[in-house]
PDB file of N, CA and C in Angstrom:
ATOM      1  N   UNK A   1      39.386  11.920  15.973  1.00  0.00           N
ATOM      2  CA  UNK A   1      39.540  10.494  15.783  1.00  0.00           C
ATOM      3  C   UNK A   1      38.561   9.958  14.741  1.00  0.00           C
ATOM      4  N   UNK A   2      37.129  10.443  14.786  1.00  0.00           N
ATOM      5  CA  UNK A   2      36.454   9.839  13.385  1.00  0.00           C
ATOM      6  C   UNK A   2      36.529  10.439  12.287  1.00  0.00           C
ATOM      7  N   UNK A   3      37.691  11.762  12.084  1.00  0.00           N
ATOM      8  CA  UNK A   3      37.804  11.511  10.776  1.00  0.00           C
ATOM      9  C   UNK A   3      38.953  10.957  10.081  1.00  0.00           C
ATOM     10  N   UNK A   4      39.773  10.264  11.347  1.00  0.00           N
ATOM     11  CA  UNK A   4      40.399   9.092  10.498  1.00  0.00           C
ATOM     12  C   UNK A   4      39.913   7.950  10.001  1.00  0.00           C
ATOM     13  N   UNK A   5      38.752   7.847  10.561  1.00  0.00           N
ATOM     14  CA  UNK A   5      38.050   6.576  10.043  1.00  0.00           C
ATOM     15  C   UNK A   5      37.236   6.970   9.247  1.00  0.00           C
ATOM     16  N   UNK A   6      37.181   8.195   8.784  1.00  0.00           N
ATOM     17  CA  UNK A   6      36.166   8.538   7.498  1.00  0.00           C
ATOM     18  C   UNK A   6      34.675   8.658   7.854  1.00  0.00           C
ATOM     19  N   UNK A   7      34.144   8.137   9.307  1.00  0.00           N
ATOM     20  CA  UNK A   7      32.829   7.824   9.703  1.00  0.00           C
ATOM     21  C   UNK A   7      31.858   9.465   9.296  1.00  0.00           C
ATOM     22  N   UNK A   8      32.514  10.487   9.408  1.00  0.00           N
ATOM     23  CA  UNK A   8      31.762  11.855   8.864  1.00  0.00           C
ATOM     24  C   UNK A   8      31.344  11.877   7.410  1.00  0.00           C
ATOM     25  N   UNK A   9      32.365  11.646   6.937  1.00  0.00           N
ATOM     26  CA  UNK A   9      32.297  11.214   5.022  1.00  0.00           C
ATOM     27  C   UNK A   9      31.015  10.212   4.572  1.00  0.00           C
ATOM     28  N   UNK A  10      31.435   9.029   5.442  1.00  0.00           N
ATOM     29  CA  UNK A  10      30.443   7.889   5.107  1.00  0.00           C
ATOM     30  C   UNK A  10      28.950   8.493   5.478  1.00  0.00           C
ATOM     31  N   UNK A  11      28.891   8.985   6.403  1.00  0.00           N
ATOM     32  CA  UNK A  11      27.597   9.730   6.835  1.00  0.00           C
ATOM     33  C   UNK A  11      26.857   9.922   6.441  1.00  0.00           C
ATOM     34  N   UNK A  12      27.568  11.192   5.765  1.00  0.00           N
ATOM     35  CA  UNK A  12      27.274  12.742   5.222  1.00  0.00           C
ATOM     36  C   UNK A  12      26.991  11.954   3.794  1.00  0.00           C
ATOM     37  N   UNK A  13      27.668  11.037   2.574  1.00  0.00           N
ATOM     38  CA  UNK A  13      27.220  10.266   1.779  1.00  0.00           C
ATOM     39  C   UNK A  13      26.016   9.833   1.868  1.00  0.00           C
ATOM     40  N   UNK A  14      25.622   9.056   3.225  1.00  0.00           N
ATOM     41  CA  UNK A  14      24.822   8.175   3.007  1.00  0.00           C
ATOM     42  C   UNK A  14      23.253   8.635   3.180  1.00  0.00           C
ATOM     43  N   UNK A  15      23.324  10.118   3.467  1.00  0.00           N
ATOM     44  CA  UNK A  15      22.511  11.418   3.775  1.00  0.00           C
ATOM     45  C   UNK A  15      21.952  11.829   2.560  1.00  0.00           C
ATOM     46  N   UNK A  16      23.122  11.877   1.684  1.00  0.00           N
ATOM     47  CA  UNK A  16      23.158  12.918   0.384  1.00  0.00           C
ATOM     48  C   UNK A  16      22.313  11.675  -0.155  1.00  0.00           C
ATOM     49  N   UNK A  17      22.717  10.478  -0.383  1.00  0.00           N
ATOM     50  CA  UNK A  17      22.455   9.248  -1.279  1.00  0.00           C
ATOM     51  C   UNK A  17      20.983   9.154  -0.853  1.00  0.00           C
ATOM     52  N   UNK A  18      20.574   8.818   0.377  1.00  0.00           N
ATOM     53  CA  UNK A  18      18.812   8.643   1.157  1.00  0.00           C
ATOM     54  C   UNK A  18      17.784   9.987   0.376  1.00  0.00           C
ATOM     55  N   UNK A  19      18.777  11.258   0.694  1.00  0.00           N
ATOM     56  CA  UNK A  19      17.919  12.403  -0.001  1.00  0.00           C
ATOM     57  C   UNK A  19      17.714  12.267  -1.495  1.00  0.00           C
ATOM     58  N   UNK A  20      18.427  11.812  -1.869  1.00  0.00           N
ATOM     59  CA  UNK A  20      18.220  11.990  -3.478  1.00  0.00           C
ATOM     60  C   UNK A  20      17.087  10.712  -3.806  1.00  0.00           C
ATOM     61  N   UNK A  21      17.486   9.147  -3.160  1.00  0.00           N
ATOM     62  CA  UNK A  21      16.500   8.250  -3.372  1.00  0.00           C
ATOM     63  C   UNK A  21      15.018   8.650  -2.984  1.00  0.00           C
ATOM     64  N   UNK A  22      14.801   9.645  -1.890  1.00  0.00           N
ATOM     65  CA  UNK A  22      13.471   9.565  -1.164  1.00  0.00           C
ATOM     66  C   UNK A  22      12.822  10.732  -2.200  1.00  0.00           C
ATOM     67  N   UNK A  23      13.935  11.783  -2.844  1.00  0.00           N
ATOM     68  CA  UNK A  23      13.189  13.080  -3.347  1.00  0.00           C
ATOM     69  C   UNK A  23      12.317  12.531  -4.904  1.00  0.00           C
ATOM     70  N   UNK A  24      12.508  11.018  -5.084  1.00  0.00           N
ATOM     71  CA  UNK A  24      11.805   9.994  -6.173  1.00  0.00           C
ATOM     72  C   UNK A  24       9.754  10.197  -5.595  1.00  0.00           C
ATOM     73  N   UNK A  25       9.988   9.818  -4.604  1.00  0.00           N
ATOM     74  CA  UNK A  25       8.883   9.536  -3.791  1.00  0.00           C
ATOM     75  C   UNK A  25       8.175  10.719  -3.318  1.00  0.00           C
ATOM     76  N   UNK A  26       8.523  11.776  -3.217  1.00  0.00           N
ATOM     77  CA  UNK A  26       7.802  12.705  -2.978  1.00  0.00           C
ATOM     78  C   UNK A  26       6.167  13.219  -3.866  1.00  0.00           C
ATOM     79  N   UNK A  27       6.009  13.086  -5.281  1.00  0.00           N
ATOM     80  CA  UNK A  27       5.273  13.273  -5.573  1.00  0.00           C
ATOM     81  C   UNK A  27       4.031  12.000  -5.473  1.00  0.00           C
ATOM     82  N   UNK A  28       4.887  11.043  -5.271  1.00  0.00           N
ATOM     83  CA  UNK A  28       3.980  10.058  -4.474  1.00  0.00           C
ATOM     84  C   UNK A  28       2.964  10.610  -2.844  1.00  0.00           C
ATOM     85  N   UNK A  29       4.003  10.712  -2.424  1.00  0.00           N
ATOM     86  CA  UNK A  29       3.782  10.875  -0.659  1.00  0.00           C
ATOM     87  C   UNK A  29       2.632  12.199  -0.736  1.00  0.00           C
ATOM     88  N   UNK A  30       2.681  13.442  -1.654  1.00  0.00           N
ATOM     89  CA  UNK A  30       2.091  13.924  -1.982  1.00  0.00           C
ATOM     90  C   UNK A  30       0.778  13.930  -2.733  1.00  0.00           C
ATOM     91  N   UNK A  31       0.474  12.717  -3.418  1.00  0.00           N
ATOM     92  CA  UNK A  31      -0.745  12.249  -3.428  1.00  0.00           C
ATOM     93  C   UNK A  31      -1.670  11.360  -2.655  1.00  0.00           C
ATOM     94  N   UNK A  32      -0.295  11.058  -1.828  1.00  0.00           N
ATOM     95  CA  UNK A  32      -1.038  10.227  -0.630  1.00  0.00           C
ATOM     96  C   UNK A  32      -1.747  11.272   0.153  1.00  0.00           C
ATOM     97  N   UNK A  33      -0.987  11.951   0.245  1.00  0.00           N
ATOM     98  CA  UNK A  33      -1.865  13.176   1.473  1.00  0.00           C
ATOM     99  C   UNK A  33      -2.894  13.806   1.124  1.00  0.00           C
ATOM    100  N   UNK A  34      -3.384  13.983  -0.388  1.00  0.00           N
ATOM    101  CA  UNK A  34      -4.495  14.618  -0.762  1.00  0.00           C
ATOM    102  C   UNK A  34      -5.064  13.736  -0.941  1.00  0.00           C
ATOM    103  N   UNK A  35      -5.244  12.480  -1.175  1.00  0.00           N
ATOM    104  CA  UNK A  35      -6.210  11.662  -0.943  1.00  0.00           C
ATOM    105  C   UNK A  35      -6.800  10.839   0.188  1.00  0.00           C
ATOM    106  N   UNK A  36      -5.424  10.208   1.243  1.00  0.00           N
ATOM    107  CA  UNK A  36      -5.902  10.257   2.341  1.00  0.00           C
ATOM    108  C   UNK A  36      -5.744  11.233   3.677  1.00  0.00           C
ATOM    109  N   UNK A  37      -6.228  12.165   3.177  1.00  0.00           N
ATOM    110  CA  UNK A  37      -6.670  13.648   4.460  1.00  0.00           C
ATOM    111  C   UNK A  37      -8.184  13.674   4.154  1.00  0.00           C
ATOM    112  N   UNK A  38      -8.782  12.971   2.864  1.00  0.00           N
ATOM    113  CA  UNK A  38     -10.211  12.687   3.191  1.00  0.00           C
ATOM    114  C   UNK A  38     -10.688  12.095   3.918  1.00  0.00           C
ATOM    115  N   UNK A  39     -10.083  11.185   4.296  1.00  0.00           N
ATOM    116  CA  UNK A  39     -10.498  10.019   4.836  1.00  0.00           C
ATOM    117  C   UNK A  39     -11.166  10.519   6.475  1.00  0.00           C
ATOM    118  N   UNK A  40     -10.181  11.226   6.769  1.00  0.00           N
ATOM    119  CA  UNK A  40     -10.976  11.501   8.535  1.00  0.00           C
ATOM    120  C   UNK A  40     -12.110  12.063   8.357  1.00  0.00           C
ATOM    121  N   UNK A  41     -12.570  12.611   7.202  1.00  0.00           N
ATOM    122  CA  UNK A  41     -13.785  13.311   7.330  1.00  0.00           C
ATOM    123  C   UNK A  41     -14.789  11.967   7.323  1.00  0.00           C
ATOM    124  N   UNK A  42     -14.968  10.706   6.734  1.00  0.00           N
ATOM    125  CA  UNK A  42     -15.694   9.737   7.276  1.00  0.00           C
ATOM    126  C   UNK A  42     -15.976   9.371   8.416  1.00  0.00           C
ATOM    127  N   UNK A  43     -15.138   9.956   9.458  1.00  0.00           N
ATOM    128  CA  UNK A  43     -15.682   9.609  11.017  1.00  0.00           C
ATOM    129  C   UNK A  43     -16.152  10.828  11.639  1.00  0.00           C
ATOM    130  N   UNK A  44     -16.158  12.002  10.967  1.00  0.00           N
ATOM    131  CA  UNK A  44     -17.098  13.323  11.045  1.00  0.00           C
ATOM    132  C   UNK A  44     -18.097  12.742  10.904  1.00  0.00           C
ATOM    133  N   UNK A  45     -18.653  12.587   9.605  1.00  0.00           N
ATOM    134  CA  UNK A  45     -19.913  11.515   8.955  1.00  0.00           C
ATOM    135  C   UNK A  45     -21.007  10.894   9.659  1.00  0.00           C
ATOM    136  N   UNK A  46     -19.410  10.105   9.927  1.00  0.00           N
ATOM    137  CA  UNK A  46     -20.215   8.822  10.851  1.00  0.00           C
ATOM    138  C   UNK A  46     -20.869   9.442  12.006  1.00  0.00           C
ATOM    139  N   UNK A  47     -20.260  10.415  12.659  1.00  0.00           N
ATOM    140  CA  UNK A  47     -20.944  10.684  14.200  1.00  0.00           C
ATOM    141  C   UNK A  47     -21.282  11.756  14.084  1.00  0.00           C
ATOM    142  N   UNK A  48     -21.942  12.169  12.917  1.00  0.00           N
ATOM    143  CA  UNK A  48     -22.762  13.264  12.858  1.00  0.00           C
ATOM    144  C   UNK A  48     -23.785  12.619  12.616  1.00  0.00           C
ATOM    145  N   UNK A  49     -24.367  11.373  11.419  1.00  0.00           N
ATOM    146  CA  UNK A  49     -25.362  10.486  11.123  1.00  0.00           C
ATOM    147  C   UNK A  49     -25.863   9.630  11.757  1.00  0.00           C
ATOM    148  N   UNK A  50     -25.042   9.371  12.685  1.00  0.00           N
ATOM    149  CA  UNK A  50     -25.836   8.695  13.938  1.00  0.00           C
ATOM    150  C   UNK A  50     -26.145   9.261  14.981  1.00  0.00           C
ATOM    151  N   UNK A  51     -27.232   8.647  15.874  1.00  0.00           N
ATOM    152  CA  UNK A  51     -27.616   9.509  17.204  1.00  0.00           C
ATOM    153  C   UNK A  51     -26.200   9.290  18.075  1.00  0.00           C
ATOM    154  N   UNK A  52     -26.517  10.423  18.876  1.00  0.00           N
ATOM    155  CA  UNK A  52     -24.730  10.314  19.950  1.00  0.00           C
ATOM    156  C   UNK A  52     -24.797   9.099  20.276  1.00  0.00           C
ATOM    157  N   UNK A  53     -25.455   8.300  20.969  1.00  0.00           N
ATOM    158  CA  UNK A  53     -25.545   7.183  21.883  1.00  0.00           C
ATOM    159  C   UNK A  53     -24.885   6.273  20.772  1.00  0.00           C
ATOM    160  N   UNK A  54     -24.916   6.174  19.431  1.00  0.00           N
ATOM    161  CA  UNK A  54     -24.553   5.109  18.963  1.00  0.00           C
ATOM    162  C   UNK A  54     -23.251   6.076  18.182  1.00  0.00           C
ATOM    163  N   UNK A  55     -22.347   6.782  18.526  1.00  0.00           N
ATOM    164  CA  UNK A  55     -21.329   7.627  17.607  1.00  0.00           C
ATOM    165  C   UNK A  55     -20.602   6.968  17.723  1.00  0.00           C
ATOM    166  N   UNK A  56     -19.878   6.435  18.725  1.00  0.00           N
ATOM    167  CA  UNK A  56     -18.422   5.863  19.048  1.00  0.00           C
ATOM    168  C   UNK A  56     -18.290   4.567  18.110  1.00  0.00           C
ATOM    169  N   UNK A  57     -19.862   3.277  18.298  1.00  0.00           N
ATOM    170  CA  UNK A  57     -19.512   2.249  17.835  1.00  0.00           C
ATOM    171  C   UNK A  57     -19.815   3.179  15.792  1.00  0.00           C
ATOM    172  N   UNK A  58     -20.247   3.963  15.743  1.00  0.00           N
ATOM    173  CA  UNK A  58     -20.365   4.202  14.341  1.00  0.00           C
ATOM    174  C   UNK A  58     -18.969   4.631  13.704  1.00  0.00           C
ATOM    175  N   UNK A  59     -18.277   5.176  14.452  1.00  0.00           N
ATOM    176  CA  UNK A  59     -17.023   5.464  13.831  1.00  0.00           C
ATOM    177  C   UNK A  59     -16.068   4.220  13.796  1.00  0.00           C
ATOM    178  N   UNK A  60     -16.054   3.926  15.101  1.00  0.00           N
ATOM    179  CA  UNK A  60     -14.898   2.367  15.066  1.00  0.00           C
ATOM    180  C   UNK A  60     -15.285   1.272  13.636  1.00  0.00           C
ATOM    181  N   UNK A  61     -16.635   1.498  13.347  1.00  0.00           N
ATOM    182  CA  UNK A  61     -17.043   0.151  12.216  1.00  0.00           C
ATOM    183  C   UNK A  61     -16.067   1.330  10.879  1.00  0.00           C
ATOM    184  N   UNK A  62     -16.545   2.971  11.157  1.00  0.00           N
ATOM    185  CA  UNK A  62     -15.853   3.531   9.830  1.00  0.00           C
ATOM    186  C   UNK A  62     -14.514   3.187   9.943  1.00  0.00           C
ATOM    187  N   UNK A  63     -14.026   3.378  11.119  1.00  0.00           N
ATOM    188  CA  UNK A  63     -12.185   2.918  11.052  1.00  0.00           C
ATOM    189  C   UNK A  63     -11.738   1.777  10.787  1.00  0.00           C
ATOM    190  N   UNK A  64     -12.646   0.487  11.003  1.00  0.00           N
ATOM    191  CA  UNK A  64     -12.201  -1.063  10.931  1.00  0.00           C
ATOM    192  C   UNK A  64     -12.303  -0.621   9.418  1.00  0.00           C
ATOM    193  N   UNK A  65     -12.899  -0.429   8.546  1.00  0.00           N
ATOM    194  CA  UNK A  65     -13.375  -0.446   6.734  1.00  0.00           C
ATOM    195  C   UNK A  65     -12.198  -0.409   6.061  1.00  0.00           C
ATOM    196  N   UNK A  66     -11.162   0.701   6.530  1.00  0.00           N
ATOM    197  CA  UNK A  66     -10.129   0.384   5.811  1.00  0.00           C
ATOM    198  C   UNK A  66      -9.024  -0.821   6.052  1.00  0.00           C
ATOM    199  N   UNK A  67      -8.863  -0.733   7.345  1.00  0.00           N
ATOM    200  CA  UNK A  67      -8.326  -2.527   7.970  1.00  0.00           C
ATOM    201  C   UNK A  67      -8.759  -3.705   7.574  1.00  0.00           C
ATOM    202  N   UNK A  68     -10.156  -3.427   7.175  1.00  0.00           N
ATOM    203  CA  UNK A  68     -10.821  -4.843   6.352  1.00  0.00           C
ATOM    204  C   UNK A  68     -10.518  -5.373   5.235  1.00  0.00           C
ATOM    205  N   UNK A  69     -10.386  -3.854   4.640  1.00  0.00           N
ATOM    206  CA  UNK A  69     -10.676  -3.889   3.224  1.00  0.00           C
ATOM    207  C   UNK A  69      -9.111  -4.531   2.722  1.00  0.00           C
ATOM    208  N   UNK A  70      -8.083  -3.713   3.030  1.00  0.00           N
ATOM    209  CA  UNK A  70      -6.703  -4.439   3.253  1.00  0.00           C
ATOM    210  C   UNK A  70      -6.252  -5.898   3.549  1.00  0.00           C
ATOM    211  N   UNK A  71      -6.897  -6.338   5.004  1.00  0.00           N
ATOM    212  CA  UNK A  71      -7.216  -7.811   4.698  1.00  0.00           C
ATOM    213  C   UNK A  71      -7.918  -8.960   4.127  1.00  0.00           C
ATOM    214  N   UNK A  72      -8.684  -8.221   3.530  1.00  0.00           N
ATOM    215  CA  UNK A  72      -9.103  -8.774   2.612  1.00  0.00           C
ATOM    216  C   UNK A  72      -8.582  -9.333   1.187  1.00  0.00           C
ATOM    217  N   UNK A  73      -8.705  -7.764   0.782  1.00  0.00           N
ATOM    218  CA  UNK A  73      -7.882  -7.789  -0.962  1.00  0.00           C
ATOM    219  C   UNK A  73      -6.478  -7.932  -0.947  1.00  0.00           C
ATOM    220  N   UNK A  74      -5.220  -8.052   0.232  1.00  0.00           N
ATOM    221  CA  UNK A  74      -4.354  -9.083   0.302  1.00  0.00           C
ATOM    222  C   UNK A  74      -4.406 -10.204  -0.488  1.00  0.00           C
ATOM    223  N   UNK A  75      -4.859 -11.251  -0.149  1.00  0.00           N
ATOM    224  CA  UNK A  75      -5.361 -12.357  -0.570  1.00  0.00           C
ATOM    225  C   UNK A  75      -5.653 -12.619  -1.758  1.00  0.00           C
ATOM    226  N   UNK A  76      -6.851 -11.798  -1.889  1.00  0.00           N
ATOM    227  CA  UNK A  76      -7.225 -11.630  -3.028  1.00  0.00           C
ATOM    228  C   UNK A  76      -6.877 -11.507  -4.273  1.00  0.00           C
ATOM    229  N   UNK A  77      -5.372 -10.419  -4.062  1.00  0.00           N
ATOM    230  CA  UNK A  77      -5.005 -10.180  -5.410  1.00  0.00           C
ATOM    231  C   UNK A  77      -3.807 -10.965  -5.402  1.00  0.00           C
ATOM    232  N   UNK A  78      -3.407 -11.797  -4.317  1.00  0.00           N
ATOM    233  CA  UNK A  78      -2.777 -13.107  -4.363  1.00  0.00           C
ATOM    234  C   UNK A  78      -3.217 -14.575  -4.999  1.00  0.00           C
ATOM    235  N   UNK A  79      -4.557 -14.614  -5.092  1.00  0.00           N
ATOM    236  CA  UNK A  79      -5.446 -15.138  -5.925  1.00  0.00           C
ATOM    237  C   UNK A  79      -5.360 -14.824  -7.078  1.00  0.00           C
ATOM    238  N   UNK A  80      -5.643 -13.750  -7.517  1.00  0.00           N
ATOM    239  CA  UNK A  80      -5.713 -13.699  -8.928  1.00  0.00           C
ATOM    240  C   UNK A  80      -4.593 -13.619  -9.789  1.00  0.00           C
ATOM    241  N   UNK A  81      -3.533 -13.255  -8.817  1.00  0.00           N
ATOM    242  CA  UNK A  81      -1.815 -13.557 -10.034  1.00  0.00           C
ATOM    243  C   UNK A  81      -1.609 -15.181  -9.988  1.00  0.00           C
ATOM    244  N   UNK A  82      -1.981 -15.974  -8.955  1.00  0.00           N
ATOM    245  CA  UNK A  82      -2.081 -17.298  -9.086  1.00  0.00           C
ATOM    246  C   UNK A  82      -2.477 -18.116 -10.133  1.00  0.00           C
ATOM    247  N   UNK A  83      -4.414 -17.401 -10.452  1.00  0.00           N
ATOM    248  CA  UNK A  83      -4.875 -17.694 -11.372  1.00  0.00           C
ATOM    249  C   UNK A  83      -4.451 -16.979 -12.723  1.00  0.00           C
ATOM    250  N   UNK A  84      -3.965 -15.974 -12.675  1.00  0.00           N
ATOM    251  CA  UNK A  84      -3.639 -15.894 -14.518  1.00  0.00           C
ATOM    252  C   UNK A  84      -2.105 -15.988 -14.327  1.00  0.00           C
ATOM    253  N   UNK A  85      -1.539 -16.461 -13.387  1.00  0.00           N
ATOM    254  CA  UNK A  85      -0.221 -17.148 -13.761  1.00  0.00           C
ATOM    255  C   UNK A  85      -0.238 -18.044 -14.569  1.00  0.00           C
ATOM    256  N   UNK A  86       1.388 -18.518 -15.109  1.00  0.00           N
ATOM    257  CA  UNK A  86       1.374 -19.360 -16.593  1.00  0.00           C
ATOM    258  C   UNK A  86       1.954 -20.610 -15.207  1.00  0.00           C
ATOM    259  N   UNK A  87       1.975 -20.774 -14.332  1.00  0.00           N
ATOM    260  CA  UNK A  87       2.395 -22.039 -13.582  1.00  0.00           C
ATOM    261  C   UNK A  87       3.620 -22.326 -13.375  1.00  0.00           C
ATOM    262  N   UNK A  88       4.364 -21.468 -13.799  1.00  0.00           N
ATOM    263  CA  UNK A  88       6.507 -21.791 -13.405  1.00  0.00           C
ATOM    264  C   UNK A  88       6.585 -21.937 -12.315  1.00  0.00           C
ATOM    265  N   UNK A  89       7.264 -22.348 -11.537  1.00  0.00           N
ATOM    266  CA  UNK A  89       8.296 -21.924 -10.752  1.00  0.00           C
ATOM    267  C   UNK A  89       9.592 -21.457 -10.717  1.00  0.00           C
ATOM    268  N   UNK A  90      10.183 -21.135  -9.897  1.00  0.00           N
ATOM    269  CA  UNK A  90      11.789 -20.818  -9.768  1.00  0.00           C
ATOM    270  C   UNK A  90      12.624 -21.453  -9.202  1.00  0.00           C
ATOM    271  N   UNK A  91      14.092 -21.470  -9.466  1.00  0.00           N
ATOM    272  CA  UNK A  91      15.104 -22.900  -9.439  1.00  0.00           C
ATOM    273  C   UNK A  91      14.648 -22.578  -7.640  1.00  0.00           C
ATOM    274  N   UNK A  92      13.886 -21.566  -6.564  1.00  0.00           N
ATOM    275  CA  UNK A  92      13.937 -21.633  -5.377  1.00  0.00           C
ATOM    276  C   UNK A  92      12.699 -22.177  -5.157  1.00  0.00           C
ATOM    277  N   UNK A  93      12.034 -22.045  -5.697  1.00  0.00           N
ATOM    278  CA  UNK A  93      10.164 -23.104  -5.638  1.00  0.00           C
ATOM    279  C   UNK A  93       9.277 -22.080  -5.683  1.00  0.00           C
ATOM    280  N   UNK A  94       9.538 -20.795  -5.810  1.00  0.00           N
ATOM    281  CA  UNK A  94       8.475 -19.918  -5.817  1.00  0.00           C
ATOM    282  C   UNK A  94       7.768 -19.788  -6.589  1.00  0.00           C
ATOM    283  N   UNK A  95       6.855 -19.244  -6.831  1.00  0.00           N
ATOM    284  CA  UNK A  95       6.009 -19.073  -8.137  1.00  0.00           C
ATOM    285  C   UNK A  95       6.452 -17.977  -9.106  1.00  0.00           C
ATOM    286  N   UNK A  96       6.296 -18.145 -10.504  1.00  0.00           N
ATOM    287  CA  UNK A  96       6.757 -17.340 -11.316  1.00  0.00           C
ATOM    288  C   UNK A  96       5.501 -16.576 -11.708  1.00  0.00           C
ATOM    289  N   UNK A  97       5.828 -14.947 -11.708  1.00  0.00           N
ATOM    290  CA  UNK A  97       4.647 -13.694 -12.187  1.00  0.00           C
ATOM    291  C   UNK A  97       5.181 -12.981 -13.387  1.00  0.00           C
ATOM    292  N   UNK A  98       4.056 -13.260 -14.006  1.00  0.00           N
ATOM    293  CA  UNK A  98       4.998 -12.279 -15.029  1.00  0.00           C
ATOM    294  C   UNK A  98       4.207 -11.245 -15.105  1.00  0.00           C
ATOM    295  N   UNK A  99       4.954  -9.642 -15.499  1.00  0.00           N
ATOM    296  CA  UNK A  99       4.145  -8.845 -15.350  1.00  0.00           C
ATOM    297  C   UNK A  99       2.524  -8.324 -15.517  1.00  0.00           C
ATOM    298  N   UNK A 100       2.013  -9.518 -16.293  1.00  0.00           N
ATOM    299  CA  UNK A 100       0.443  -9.300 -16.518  1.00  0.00           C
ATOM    300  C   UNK A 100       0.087  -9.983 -15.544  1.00  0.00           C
ATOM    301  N   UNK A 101       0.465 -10.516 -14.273  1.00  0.00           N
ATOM    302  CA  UNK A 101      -0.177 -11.109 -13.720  1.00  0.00           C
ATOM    303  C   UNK A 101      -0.377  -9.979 -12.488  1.00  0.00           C
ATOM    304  N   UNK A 102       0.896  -9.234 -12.485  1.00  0.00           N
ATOM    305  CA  UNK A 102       0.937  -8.244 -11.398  1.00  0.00           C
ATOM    306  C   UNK A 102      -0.599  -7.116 -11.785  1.00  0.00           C
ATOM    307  N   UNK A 103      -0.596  -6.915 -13.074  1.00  0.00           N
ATOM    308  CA  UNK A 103      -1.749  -6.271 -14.261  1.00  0.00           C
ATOM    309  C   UNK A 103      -2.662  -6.320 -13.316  1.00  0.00           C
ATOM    310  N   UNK A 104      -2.982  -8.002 -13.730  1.00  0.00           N
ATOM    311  CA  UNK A 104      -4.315  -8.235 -13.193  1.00  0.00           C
ATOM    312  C   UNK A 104      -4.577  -8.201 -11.599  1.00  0.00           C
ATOM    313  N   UNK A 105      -3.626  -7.994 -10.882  1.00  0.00           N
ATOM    314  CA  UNK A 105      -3.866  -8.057  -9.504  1.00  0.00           C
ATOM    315  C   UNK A 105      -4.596  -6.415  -9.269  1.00  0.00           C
ATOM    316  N   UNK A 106      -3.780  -5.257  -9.993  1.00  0.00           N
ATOM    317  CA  UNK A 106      -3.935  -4.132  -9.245  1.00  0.00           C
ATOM    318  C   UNK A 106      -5.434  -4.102  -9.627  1.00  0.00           C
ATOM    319  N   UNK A 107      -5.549  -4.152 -11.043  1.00  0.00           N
ATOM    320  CA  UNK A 107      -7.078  -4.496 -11.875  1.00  0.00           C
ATOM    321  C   UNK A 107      -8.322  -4.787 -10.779  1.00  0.00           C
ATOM    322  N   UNK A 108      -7.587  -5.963  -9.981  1.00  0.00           N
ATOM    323  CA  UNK A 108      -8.726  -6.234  -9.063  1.00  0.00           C
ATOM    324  C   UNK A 108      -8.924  -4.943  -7.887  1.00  0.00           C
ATOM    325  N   UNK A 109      -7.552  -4.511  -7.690  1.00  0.00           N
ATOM    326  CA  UNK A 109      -7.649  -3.462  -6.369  1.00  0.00           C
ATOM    327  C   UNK A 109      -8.330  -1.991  -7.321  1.00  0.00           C
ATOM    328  N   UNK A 110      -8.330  -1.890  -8.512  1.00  0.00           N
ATOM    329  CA  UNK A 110      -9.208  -0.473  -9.260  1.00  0.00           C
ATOM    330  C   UNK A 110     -10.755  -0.914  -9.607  1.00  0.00           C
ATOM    331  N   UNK A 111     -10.764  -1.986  -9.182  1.00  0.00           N
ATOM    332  CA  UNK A 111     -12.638  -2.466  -9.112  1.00  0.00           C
ATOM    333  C   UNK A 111     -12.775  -2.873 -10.501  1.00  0.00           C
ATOM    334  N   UNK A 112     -11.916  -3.668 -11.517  1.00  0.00           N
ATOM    335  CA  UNK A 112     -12.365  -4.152 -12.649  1.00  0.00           C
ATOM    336  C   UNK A 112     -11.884  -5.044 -12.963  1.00  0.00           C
ATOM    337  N   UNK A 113     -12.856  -6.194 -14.117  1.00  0.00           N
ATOM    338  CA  UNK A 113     -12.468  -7.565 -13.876  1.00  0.00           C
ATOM    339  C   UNK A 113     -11.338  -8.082 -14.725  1.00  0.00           C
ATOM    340  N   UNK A 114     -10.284  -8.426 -13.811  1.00  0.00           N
ATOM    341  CA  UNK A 114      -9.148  -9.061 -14.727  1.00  0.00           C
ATOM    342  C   UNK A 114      -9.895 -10.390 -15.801  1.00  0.00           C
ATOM    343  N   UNK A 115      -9.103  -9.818 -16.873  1.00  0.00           N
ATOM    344  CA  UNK A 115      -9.262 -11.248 -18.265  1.00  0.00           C
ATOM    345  C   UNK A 115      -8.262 -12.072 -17.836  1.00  0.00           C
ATOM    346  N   UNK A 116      -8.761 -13.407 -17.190  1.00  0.00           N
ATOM    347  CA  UNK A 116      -7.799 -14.429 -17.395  1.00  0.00           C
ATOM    348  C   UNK A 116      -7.896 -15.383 -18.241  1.00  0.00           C
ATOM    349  N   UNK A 117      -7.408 -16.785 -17.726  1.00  0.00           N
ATOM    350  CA  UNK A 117      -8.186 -17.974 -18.170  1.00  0.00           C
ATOM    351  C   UNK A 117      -9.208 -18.662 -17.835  1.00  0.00           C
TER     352      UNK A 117
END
């Protein structure tokens, strides 16, 4: 009965179509992992550099660092496409970015100072 409705076809497409979009991303996902598989070694660190009695709260402050840091520079680099935006909007009210503004956002997330106005 579902392969009168084609539902195997559509599937099996929509399988083939996901694999081919995701096999884009792989050499991404792959630098994700060699860069963050360092990361646990900071809570080795941490509770090796502190006395035991204080390990647990030494690691939780290492684990909040990256949660911080994220909520933080959110914002932040929402700020700064604001500020070297040219001021448009769109016929929906949003703000208009043009690609140097996106520039200057990552600029702020690689630790260097965007040139604005």
């Amino acid at each position: 009965m579902s392969d009168l409705a084609h539902q195997q076809r559509t599937l099996a497409l929509a399988m083939v179509v996901a694999a081919y979009v995701l096999s884009f991303f792989q050499p991404l996902f792959a630098l994700m992992g060699l860069v963050t598989a360092s990361f646990t070694l900071t809570w080795a660190c941490a509770k090796e550099v502190n006395p035991p009695l204080l390990s647990g709260m030494s690691t939780s402050v290492t684990n909040i660092g990256g949660f911080l840091a994220a909520a933080i520079l959110q914002p932040m680099v929402g700020w700064v496409m604001d500020w070297t935006s040219p001021g448009g909007l769109t016929e929906s009210g949003a703000r208009f970015h043009t690609p140097d503004d996106f520039h200057a956002g990552l600029l702020l997330l690689a630790g260097r100072r965007p040139s604005g106005r």
